[in-house]
PDB file of N, CA and C in Angstrom:
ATOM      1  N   UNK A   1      96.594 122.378  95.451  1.00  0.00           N
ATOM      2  CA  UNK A   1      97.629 123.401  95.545  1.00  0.00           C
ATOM      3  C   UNK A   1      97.360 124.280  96.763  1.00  0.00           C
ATOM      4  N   UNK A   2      98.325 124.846  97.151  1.00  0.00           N
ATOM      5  CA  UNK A   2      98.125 125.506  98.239  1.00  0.00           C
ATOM      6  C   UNK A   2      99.327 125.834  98.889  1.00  0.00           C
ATOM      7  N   UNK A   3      99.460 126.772 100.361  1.00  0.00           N
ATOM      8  CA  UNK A   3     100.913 127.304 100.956  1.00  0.00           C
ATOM      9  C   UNK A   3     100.998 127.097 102.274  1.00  0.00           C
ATOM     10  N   UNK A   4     102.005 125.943 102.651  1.00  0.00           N
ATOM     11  CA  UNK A   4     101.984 125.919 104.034  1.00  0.00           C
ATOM     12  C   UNK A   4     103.044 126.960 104.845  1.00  0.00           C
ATOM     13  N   UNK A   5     102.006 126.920 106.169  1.00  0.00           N
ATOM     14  CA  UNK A   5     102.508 128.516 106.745  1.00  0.00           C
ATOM     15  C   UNK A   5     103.465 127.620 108.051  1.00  0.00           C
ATOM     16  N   UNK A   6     103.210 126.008 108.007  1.00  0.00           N
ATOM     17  CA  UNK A   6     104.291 125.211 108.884  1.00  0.00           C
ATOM     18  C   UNK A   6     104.015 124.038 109.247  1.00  0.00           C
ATOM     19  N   UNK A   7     105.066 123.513 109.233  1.00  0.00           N
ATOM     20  CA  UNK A   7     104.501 121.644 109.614  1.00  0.00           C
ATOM     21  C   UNK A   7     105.255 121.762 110.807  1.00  0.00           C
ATOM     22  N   UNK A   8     105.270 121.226 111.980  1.00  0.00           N
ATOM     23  CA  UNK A   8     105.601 121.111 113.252  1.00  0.00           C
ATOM     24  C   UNK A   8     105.635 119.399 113.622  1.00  0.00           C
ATOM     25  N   UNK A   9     106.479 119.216 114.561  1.00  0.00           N
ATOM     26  CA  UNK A   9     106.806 117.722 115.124  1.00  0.00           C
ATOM     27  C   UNK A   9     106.240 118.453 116.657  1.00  0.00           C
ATOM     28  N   UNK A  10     105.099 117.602 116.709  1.00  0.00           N
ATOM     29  CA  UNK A  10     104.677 117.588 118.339  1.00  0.00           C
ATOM     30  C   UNK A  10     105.576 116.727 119.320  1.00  0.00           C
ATOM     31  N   UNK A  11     105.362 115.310 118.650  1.00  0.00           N
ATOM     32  CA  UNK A  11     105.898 114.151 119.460  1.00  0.00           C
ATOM     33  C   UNK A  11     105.760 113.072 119.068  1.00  0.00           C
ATOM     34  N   UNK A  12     105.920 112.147 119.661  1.00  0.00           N
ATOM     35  CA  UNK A  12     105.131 110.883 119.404  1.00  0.00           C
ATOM     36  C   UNK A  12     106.412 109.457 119.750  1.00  0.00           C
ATOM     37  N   UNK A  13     106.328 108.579 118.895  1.00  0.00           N
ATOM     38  CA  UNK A  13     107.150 107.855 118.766  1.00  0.00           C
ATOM     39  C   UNK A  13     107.942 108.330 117.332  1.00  0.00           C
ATOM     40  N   UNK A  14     109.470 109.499 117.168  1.00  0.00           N
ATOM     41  CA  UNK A  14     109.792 109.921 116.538  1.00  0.00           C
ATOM     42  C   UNK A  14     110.147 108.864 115.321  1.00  0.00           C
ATOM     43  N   UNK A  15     110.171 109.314 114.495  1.00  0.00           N
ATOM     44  CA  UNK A  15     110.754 108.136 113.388  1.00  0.00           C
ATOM     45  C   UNK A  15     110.890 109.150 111.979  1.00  0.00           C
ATOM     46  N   UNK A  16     111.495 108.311 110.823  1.00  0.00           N
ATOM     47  CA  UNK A  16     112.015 109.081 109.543  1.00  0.00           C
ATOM     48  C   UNK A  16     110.311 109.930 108.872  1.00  0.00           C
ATOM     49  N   UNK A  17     110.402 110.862 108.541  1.00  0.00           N
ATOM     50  CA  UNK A  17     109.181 111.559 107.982  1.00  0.00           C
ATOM     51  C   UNK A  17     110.124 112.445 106.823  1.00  0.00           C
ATOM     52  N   UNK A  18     108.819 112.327 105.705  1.00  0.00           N
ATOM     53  CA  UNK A  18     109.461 112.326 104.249  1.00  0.00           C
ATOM     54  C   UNK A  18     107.781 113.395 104.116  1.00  0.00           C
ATOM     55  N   UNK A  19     108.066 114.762 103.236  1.00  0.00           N
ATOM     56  CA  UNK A  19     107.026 115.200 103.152  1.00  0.00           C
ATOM     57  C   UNK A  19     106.833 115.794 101.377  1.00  0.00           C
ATOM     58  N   UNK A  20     105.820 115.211 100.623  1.00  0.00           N
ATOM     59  CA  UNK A  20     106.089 115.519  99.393  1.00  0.00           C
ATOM     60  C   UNK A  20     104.572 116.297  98.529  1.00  0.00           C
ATOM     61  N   UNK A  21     105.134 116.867  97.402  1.00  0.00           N
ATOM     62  CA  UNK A  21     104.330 117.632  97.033  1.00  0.00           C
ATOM     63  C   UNK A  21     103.582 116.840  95.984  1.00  0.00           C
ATOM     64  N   UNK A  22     102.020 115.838  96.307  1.00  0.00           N
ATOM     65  CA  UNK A  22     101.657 115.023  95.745  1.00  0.00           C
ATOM     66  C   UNK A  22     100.245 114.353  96.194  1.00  0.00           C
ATOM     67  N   UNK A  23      99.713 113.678  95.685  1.00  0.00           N
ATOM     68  CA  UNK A  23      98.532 112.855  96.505  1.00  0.00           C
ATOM     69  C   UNK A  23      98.530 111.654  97.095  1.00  0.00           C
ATOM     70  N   UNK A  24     100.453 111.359  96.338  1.00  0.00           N
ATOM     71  CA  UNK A  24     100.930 109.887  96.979  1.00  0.00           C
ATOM     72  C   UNK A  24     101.973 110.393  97.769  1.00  0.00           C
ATOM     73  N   UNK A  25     102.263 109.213  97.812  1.00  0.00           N
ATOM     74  CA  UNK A  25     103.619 109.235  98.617  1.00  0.00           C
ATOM     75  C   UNK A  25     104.752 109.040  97.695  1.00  0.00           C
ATOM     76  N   UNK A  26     105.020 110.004  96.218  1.00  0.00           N
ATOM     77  CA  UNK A  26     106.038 109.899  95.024  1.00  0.00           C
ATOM     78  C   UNK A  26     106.263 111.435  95.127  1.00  0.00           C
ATOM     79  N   UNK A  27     107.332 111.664  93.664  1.00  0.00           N
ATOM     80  CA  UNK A  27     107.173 112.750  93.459  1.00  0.00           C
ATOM     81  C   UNK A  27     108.015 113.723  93.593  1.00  0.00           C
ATOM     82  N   UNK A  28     107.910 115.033  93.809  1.00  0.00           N
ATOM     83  CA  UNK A  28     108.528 115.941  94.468  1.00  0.00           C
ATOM     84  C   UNK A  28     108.321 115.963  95.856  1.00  0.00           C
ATOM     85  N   UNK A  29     109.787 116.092  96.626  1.00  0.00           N
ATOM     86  CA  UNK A  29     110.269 115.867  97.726  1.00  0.00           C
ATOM     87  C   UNK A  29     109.988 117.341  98.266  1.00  0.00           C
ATOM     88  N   UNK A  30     109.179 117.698  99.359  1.00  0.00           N
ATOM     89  CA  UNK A  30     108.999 119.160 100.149  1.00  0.00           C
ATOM     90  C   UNK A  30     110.178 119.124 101.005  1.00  0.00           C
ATOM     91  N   UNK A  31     110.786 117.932 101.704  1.00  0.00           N
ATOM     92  CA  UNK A  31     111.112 118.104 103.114  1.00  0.00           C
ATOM     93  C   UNK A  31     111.596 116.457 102.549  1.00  0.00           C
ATOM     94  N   UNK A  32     113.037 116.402 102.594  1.00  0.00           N
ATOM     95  CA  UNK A  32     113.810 115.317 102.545  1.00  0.00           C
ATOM     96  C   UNK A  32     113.712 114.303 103.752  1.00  0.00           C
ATOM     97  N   UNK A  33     113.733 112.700 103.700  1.00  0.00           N
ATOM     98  CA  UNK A  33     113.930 112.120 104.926  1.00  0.00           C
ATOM     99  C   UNK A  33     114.550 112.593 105.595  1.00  0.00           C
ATOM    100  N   UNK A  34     114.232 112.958 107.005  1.00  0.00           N
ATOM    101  CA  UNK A  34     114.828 113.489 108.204  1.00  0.00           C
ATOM    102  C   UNK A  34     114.134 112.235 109.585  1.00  0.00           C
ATOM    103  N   UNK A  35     115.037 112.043 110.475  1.00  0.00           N
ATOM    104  CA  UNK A  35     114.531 112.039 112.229  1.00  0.00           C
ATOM    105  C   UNK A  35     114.578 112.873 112.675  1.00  0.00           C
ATOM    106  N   UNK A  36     113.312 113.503 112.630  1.00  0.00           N
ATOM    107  CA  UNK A  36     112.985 114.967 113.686  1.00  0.00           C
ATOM    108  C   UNK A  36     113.359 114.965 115.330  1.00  0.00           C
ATOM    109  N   UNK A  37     113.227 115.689 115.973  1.00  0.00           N
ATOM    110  CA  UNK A  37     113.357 115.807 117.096  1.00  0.00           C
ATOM    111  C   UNK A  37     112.124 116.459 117.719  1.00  0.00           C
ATOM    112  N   UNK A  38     111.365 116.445 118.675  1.00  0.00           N
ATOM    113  CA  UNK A  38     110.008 117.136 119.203  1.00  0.00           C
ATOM    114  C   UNK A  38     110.496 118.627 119.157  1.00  0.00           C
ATOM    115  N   UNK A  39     109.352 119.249 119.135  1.00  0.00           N
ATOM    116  CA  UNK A  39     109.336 120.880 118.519  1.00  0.00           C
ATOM    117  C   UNK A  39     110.029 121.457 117.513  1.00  0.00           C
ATOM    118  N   UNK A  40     110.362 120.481 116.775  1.00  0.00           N
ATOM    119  CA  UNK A  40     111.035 121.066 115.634  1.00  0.00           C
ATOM    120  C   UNK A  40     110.023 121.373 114.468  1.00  0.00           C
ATOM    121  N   UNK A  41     110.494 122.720 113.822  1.00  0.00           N
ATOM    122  CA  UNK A  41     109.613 123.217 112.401  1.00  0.00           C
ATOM    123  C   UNK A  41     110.511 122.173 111.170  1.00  0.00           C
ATOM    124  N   UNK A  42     109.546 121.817 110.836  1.00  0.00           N
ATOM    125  CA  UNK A  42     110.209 120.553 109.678  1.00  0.00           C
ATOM    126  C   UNK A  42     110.046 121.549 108.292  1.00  0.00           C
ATOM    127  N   UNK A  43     109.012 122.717 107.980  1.00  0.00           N
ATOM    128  CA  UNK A  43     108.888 123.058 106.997  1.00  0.00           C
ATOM    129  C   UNK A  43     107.787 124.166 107.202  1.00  0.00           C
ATOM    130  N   UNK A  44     108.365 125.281 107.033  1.00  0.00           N
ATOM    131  CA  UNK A  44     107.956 126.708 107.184  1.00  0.00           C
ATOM    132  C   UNK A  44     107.629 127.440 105.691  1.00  0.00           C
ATOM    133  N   UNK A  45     106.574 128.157 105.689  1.00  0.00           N
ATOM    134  CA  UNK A  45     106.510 129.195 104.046  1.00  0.00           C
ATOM    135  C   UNK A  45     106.680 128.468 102.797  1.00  0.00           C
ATOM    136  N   UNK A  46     105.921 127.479 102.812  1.00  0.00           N
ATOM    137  CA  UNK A  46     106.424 126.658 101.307  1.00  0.00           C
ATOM    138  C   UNK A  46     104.687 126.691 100.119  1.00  0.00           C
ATOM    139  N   UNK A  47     104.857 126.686  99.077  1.00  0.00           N
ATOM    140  CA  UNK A  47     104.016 126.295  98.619  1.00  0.00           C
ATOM    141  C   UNK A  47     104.335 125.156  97.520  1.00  0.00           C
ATOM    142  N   UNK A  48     102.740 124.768  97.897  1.00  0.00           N
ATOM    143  CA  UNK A  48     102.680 123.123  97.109  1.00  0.00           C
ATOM    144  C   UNK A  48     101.836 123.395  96.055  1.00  0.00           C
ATOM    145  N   UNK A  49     102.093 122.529  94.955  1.00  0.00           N
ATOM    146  CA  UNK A  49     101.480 122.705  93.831  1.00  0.00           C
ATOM    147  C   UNK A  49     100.049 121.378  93.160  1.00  0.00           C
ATOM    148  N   UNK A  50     100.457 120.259  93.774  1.00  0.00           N
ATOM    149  CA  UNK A  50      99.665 119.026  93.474  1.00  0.00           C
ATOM    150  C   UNK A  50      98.997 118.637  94.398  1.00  0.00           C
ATOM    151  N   UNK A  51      99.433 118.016  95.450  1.00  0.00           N
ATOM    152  CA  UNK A  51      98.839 117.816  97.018  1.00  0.00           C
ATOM    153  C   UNK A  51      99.804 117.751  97.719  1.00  0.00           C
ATOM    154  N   UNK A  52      99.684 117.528  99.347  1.00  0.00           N
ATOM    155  CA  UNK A  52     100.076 117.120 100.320  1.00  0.00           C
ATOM    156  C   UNK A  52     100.411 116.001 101.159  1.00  0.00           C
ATOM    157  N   UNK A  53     101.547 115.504 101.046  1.00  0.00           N
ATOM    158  CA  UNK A  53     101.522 113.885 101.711  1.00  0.00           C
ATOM    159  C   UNK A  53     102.642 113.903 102.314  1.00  0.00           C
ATOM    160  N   UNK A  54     102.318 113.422 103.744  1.00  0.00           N
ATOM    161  CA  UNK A  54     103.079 113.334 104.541  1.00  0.00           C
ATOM    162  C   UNK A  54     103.282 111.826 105.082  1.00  0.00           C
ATOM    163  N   UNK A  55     104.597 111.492 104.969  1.00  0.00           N
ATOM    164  CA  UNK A  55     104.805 110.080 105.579  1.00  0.00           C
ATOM    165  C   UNK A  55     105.569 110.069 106.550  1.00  0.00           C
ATOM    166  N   UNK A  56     105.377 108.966 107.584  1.00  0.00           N
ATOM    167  CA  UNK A  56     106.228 108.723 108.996  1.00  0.00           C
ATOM    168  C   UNK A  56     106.667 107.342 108.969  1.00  0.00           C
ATOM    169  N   UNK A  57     107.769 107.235 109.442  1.00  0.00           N
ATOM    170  CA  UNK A  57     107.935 105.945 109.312  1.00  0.00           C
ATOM    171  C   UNK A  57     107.674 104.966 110.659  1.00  0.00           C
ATOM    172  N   UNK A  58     107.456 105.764 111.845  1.00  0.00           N
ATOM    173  CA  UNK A  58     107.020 105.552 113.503  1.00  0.00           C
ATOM    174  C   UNK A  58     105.012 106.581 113.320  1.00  0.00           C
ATOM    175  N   UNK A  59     104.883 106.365 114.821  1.00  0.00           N
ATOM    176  CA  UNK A  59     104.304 106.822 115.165  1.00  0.00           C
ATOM    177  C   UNK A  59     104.137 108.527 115.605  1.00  0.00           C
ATOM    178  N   UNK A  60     105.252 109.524 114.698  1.00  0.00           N
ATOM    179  CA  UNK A  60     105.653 110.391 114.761  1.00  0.00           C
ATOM    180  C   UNK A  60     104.157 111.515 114.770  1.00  0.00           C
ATOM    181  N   UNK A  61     103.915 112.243 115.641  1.00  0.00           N
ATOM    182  CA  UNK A  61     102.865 113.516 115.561  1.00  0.00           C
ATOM    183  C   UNK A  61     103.320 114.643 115.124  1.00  0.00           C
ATOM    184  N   UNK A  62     102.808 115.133 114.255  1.00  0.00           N
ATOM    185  CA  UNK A  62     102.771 116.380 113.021  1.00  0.00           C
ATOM    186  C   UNK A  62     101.707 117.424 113.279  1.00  0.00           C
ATOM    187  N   UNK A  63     101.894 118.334 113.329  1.00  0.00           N
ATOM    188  CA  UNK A  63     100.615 119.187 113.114  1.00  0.00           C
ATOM    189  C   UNK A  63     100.675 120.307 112.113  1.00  0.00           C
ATOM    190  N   UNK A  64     100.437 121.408 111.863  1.00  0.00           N
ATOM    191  CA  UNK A  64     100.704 122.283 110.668  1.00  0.00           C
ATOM    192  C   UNK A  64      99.813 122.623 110.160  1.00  0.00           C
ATOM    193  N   UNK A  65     100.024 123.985 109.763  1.00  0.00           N
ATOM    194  CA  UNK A  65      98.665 125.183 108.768  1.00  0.00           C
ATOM    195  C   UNK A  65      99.337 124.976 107.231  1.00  0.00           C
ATOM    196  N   UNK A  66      97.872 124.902 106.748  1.00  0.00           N
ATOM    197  CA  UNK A  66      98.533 125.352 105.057  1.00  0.00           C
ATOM    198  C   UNK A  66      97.351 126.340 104.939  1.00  0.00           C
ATOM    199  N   UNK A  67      97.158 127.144 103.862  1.00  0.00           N
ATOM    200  CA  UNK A  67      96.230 127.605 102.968  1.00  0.00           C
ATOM    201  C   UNK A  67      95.793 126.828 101.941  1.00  0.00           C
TER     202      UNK A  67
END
């Protein structure tokens, strides 16, 4: 559990990224499939309750603070 203060799209090879509140990749959905665009905030001020899992469907770069 814990509160992210932001997930960020650096770059990369953009592709679909799905971000959920879990230890898999199931679950509750944080951040619905989207194609990001570079510098975009995908998900600001949220808190998670189980874990953190982030999926890409490319080579997409993420970076981001939680507590």
């Amino acid at each position: 559990a814990g509160f992210i203060d932001e997930i960020f799209v650096v770059g990369g090879t953009l592709g679909n990224v799905t971000i959920y509140d879990n230890t898999a990749a199931s679950g509750t959905v944080l951040c619905p499939t989207v194609t990001p665009v570079a510098n975009e905030i995908l998900i600001e001020n949220l808190r998670f309750n189980t874990g953190l899992t982030i999926v890409t469907a490319a080579a997409t770069v993420v970076t981001g603070s939680a507590k």
